[in-house]
PDB file of N, CA and C in Angstrom:
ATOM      1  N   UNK A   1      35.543 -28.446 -15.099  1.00  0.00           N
ATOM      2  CA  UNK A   1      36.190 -29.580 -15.732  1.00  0.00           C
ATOM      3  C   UNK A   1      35.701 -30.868 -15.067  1.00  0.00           C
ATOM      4  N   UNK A   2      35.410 -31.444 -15.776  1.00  0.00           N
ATOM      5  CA  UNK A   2      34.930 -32.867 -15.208  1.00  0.00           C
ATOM      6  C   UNK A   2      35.626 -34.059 -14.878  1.00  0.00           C
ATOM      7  N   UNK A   3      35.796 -34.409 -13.934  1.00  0.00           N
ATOM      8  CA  UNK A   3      36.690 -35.521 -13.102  1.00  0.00           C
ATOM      9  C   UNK A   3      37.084 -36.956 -14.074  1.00  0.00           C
ATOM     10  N   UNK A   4      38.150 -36.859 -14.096  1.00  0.00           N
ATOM     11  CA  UNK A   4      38.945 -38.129 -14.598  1.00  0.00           C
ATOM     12  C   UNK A   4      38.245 -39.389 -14.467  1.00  0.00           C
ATOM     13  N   UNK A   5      38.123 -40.218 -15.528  1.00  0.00           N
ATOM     14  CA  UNK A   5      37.212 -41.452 -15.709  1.00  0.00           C
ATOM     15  C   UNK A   5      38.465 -42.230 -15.332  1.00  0.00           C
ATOM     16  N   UNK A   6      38.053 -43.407 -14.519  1.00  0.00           N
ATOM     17  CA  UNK A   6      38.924 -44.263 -13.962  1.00  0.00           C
ATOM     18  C   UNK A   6      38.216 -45.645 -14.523  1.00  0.00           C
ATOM     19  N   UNK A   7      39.006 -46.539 -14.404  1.00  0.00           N
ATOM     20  CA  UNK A   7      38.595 -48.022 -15.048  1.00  0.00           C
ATOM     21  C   UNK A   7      39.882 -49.304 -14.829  1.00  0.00           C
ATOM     22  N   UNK A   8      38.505 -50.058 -14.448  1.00  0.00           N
ATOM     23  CA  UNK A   8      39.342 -51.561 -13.856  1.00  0.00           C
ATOM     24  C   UNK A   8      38.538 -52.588 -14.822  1.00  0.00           C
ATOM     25  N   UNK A   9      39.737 -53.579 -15.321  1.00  0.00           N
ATOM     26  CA  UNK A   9      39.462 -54.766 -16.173  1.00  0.00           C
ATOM     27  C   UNK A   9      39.857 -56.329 -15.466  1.00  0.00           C
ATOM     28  N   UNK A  10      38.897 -56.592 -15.591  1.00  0.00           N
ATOM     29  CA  UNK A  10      39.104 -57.966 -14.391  1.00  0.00           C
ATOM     30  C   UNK A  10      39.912 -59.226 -15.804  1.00  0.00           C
ATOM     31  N   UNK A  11      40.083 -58.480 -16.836  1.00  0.00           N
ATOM     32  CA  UNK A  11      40.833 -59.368 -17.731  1.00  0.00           C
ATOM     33  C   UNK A  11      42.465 -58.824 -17.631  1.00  0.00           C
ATOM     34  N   UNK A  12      42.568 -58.037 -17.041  1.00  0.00           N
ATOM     35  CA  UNK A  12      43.963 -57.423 -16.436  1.00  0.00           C
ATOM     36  C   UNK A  12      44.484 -58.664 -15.045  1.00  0.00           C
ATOM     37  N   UNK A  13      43.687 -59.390 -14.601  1.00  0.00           N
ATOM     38  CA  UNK A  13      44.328 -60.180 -13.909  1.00  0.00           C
ATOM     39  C   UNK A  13      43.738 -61.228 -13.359  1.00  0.00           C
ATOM     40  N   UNK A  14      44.410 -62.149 -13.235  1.00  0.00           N
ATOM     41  CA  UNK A  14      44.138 -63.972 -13.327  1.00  0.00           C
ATOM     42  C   UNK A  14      43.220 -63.994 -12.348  1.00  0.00           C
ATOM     43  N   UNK A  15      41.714 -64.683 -12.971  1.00  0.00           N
ATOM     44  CA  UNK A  15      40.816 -65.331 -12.562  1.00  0.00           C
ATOM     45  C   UNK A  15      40.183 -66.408 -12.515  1.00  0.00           C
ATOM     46  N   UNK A  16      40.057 -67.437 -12.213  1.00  0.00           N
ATOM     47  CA  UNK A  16      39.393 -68.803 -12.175  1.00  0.00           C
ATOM     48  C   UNK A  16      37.934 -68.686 -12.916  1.00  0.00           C
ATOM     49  N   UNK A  17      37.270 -67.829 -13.191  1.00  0.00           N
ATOM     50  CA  UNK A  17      36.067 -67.371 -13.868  1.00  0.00           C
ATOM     51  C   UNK A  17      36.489 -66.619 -15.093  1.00  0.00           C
ATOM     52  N   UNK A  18      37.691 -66.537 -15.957  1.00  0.00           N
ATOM     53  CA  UNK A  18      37.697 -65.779 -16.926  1.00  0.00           C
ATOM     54  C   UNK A  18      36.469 -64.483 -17.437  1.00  0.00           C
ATOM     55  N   UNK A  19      36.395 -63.875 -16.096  1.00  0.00           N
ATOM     56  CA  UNK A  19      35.651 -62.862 -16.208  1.00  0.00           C
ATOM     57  C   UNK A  19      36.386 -61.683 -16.943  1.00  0.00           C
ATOM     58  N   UNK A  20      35.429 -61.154 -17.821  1.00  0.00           N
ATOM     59  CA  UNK A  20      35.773 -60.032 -18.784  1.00  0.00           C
ATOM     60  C   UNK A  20      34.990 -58.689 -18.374  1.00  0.00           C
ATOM     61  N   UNK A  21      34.560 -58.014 -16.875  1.00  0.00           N
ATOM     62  CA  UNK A  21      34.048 -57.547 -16.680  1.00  0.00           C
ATOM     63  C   UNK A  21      34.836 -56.254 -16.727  1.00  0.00           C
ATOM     64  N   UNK A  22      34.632 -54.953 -17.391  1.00  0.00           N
ATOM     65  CA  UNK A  22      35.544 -53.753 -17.177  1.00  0.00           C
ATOM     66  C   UNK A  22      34.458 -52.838 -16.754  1.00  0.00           C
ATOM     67  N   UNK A  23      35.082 -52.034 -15.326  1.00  0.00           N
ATOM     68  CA  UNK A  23      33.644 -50.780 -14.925  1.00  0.00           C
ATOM     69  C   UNK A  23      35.207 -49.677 -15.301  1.00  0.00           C
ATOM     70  N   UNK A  24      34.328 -48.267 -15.316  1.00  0.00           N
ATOM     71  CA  UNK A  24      34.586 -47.468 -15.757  1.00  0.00           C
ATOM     72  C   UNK A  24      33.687 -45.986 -15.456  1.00  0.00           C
ATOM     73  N   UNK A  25      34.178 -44.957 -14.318  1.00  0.00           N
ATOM     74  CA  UNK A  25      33.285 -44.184 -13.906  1.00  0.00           C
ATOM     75  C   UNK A  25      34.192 -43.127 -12.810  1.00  0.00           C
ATOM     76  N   UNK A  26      33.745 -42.479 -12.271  1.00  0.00           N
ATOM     77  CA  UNK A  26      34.733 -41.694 -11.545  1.00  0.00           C
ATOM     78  C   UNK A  26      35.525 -42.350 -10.231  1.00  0.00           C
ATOM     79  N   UNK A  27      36.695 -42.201  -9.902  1.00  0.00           N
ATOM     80  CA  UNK A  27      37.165 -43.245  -8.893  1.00  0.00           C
ATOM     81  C   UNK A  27      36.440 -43.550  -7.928  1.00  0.00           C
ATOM     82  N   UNK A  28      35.576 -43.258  -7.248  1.00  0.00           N
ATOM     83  CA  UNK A  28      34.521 -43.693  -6.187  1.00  0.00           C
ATOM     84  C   UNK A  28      33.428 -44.593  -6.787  1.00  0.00           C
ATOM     85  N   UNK A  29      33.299 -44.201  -8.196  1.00  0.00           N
ATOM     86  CA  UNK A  29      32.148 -45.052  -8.689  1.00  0.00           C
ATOM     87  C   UNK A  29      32.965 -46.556  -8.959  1.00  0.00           C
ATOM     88  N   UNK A  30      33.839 -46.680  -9.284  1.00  0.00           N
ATOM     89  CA  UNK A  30      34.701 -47.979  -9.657  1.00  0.00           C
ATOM     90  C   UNK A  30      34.574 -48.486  -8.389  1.00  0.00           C
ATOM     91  N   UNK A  31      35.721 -47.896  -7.610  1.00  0.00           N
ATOM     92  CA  UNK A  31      36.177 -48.658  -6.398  1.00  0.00           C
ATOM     93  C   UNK A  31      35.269 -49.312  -6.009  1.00  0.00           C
ATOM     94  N   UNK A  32      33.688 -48.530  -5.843  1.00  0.00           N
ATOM     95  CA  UNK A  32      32.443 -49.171  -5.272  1.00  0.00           C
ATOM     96  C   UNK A  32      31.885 -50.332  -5.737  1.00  0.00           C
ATOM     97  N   UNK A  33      31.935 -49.986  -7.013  1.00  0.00           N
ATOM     98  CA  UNK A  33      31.342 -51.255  -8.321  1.00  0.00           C
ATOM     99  C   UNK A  33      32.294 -52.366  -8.141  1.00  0.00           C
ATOM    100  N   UNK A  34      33.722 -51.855  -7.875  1.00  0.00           N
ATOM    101  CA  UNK A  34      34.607 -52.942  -7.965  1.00  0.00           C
ATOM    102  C   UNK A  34      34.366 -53.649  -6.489  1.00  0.00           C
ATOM    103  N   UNK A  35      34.432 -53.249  -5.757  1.00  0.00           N
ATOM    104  CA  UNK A  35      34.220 -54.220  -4.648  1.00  0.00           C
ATOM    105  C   UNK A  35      32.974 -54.567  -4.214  1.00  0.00           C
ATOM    106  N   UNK A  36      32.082 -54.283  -5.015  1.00  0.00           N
ATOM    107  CA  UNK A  36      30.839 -55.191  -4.348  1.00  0.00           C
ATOM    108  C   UNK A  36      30.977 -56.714  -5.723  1.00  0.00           C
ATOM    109  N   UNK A  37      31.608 -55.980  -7.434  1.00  0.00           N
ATOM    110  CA  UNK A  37      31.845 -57.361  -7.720  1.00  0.00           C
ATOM    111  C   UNK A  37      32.749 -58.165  -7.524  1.00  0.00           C
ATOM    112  N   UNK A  38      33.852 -58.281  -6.510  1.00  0.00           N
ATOM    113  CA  UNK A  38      35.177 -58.596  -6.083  1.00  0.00           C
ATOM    114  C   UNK A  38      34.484 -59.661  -5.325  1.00  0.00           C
ATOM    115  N   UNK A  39      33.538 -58.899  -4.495  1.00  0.00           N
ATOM    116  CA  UNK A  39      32.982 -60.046  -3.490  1.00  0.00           C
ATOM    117  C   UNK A  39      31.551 -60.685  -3.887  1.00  0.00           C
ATOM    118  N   UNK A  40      30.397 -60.287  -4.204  1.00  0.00           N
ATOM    119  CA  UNK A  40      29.461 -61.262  -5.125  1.00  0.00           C
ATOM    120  C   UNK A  40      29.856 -61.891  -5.944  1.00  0.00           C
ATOM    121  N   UNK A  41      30.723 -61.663  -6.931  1.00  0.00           N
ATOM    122  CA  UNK A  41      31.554 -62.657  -8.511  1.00  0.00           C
ATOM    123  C   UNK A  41      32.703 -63.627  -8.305  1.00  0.00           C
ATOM    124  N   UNK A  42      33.431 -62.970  -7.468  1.00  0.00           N
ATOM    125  CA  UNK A  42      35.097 -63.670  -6.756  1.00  0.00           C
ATOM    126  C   UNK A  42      34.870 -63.920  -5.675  1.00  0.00           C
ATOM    127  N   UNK A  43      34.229 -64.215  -5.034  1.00  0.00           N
ATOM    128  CA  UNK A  43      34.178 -64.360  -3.507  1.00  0.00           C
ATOM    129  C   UNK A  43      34.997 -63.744  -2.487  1.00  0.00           C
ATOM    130  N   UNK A  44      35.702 -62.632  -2.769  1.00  0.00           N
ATOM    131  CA  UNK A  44      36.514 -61.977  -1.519  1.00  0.00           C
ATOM    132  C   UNK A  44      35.407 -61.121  -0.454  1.00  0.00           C
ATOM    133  N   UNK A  45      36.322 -61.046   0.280  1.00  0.00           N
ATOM    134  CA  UNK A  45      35.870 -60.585   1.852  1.00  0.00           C
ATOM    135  C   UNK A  45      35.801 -59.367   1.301  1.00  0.00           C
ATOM    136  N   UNK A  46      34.792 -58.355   2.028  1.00  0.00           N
ATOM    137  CA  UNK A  46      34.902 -57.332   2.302  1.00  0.00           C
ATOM    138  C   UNK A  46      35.180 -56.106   3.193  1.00  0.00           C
ATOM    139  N   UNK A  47      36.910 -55.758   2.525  1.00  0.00           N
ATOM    140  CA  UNK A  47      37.620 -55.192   3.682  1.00  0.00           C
ATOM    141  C   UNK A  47      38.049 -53.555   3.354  1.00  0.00           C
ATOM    142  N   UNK A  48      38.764 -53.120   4.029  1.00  0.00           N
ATOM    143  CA  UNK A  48      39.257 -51.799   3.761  1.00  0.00           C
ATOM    144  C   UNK A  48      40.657 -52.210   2.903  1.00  0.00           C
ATOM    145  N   UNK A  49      41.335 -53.265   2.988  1.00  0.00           N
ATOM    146  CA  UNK A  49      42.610 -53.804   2.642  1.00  0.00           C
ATOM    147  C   UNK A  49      41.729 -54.084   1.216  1.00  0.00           C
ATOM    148  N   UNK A  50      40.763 -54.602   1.041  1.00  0.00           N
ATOM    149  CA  UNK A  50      40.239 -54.918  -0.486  1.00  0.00           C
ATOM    150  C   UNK A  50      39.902 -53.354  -1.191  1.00  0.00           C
ATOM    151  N   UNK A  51      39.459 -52.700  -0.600  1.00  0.00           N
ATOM    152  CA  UNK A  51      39.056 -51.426  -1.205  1.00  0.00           C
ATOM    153  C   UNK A  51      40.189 -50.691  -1.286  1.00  0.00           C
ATOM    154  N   UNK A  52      41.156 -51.147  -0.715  1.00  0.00           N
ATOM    155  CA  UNK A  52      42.745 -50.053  -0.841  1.00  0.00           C
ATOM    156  C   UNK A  52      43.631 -50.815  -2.339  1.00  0.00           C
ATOM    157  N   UNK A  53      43.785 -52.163  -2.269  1.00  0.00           N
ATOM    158  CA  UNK A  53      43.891 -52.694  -3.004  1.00  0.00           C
ATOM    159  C   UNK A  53      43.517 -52.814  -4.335  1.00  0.00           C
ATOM    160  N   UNK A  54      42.556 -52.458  -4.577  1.00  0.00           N
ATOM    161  CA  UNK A  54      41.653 -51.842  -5.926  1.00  0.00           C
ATOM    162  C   UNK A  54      41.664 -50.506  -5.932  1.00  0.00           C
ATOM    163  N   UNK A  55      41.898 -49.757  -5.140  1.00  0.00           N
ATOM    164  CA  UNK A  55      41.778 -48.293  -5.704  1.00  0.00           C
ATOM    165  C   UNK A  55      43.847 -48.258  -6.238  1.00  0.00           C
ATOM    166  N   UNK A  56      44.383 -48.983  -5.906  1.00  0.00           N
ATOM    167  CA  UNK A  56      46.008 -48.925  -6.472  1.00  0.00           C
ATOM    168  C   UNK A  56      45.944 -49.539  -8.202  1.00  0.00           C
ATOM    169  N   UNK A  57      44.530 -50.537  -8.240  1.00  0.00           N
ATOM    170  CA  UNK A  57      44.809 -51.055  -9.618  1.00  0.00           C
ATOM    171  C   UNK A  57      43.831 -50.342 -10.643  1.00  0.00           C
ATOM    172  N   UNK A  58      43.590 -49.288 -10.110  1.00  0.00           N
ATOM    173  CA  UNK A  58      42.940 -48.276 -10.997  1.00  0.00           C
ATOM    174  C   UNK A  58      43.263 -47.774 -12.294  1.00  0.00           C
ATOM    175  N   UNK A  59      43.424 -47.616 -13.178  1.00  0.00           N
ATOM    176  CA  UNK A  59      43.896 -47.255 -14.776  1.00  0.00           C
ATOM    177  C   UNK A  59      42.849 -45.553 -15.087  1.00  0.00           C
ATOM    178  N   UNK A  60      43.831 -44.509 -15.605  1.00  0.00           N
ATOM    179  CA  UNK A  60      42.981 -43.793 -15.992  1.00  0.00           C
ATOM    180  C   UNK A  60      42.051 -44.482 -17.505  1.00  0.00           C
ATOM    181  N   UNK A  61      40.683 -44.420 -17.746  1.00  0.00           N
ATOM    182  CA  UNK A  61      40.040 -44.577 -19.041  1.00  0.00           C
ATOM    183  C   UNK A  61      40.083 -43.365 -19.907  1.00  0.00           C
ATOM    184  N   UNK A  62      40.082 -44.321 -21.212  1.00  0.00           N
ATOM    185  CA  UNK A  62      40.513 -43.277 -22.307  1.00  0.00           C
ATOM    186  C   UNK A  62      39.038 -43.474 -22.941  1.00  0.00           C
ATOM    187  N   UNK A  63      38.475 -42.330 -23.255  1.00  0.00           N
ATOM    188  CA  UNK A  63      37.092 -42.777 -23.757  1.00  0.00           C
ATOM    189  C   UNK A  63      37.634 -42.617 -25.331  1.00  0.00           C
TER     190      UNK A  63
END
């Protein structure tokens, strides 16, 4: 059985860049994607508190 698709929508929450970026991939593939664009796109730090923080706003994807 193949692992649950997970997915984060950066239109799910307030940005100064009205970024519409949604990744979508197995939870390690997000979290990863999500925090390298958290911090190249949004300028956040890169922390373990950022990567914990995004793996809580995770959504299962419905393909």
């Amino acid at each position: 059985m193949a692992a649950k698709r997970k997915a984060i929508d950066c239109r799910d929450y307030p940005n100064e860049k009205n970024c519409s970026l949604k990744i979508s991939g197995t939870e390690e593939e997000v979290v990863n994607a999500a925090v390298e664009h958290a911090v190249s796109a949004h300028g956040h730090e890169e922390t373990s508190k950022l990567r914990q923080q995004i793996k809580l706003m995770l959504k299962d994807d419905i393909d």
